[in-house]
C-alpha atoms as a PDB file:
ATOM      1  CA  UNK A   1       0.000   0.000   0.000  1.00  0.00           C
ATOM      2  CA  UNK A   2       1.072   3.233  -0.789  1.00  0.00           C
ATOM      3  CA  UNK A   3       1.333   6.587   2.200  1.00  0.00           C
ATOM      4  CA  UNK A   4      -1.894   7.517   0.172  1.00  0.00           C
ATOM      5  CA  UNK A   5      -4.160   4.981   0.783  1.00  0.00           C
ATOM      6  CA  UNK A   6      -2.885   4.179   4.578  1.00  0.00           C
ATOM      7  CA  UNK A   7      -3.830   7.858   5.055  1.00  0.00           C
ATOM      8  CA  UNK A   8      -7.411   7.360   3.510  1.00  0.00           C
ATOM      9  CA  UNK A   9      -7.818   3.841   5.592  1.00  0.00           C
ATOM     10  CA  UNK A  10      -7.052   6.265   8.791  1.00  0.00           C
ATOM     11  CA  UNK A  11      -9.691   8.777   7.302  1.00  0.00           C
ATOM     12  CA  UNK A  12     -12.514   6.057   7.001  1.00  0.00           C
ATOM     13  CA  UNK A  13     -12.043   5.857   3.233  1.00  0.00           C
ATOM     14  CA  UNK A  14     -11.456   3.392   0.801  1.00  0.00           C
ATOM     15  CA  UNK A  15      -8.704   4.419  -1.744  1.00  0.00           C
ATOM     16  CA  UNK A  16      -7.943   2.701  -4.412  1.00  0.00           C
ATOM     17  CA  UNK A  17      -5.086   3.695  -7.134  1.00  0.00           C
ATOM     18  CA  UNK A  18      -5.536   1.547 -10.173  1.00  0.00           C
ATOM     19  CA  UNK A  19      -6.164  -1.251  -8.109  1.00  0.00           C
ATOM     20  CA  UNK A  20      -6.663  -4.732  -9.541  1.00  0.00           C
ATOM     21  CA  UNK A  21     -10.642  -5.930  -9.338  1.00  0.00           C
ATOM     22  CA  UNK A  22      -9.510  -9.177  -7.166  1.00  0.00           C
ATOM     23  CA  UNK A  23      -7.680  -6.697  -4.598  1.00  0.00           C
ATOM     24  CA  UNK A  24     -10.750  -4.508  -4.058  1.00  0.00           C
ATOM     25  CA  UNK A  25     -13.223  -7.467  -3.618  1.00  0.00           C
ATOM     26  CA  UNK A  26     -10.531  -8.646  -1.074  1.00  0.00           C
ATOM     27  CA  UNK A  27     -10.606  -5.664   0.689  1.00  0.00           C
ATOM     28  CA  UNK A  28     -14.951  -5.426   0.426  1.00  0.00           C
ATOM     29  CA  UNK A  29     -14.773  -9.076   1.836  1.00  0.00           C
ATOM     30  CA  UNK A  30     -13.034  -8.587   4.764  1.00  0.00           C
ATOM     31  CA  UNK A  31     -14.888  -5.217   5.561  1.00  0.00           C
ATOM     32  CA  UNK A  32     -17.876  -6.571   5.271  1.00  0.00           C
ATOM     33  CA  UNK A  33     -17.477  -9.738   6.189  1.00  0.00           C
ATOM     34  CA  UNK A  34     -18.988 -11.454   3.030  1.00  0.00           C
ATOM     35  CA  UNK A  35     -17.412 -14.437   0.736  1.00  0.00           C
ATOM     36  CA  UNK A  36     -16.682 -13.083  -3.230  1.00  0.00           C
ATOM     37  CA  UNK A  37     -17.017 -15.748  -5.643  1.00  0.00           C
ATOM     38  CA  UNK A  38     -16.171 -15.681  -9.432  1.00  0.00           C
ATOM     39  CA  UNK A  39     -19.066 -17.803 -11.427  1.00  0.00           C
ATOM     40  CA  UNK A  40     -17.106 -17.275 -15.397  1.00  0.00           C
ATOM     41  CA  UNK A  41     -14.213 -15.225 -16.022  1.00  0.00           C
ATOM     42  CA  UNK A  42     -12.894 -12.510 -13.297  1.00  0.00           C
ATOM     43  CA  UNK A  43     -13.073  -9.347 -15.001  1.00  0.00           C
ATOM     44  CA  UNK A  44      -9.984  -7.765 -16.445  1.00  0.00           C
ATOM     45  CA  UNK A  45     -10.221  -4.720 -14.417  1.00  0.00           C
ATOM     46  CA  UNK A  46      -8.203  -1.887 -12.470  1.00  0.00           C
ATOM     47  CA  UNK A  47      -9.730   1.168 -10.070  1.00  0.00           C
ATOM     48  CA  UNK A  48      -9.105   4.042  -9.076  1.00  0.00           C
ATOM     49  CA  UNK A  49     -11.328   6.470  -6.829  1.00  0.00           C
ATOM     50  CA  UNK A  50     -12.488   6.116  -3.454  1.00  0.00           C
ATOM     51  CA  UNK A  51     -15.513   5.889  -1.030  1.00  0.00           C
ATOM     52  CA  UNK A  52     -16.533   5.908   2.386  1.00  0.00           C
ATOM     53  CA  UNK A  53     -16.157   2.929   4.789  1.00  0.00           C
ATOM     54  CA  UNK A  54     -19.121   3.649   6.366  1.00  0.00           C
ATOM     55  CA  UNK A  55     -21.424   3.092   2.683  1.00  0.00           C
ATOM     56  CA  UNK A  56     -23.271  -0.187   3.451  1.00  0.00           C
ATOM     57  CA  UNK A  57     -23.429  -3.687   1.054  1.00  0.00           C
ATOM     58  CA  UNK A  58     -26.175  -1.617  -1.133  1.00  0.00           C
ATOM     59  CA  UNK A  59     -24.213   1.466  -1.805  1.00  0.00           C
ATOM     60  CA  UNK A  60     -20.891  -0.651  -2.909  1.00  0.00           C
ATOM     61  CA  UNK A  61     -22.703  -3.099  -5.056  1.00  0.00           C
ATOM     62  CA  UNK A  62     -24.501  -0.047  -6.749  1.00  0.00           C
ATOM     63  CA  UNK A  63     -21.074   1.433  -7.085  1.00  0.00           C
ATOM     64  CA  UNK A  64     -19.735  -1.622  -8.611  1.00  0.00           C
ATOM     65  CA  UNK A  65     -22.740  -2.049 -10.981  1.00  0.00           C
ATOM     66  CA  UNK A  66     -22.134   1.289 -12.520  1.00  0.00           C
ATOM     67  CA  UNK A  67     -18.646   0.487 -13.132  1.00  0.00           C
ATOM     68  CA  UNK A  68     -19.857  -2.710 -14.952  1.00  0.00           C
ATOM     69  CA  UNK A  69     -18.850  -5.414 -12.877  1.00  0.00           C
ATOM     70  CA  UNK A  70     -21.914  -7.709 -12.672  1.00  0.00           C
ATOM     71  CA  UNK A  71     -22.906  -8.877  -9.276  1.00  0.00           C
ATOM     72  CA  UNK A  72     -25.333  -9.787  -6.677  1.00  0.00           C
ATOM     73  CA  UNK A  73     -25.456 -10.888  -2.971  1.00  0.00           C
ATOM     74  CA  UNK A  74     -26.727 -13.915  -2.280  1.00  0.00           C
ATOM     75  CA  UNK A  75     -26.442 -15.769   1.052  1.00  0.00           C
ATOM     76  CA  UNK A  76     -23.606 -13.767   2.415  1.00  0.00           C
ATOM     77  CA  UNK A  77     -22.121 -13.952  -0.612  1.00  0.00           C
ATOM     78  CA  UNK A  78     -21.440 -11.854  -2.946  1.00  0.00           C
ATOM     79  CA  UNK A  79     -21.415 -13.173  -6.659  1.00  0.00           C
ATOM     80  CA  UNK A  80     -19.459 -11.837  -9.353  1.00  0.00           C
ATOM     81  CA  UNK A  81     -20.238 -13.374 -13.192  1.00  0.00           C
ATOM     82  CA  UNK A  82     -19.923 -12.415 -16.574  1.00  0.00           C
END
């Protein structure tokens, strides 16, 4: 991690700087304590941006809807496909 996004962690955010798709779900899962599985092919994708630690399940998914990653929760899981 870079000084950047340890200083964003401290400020409740989450900060990501062309950050690989499997890192961010890593770091949703553990937040928010739900399993991420891959039904197809994990999207070829990086991010960049932020948001606030304290958005719940709802807001994320919606976030990662508009950014065309296809995805639903389902049992305390949350299910990424193609």
């Amino acid at each position: 991690m870079d000084a950047a996004t340890i200083a964003a962690w401290k400020e409740g955010i989450f900060s990501f700087n062309n950050t690989d798709i499997r890192e961010v779900l890593r770091q949703l899962s553990r937040w928010y304590n739900i399993q991420v599985v891959f039904r197809g092919k994990v999207p070829d994708r990086k991010f960049s941006g932020g948001f606030e630690r304290q958005a719940n399940l709802e807001q994320v998914i919606q976030i990662l809807k508009e950014s065309n990653i296809n995805c639903i929760v389902k049992d305390n899981k949350l299910v990424i496909y193609d």
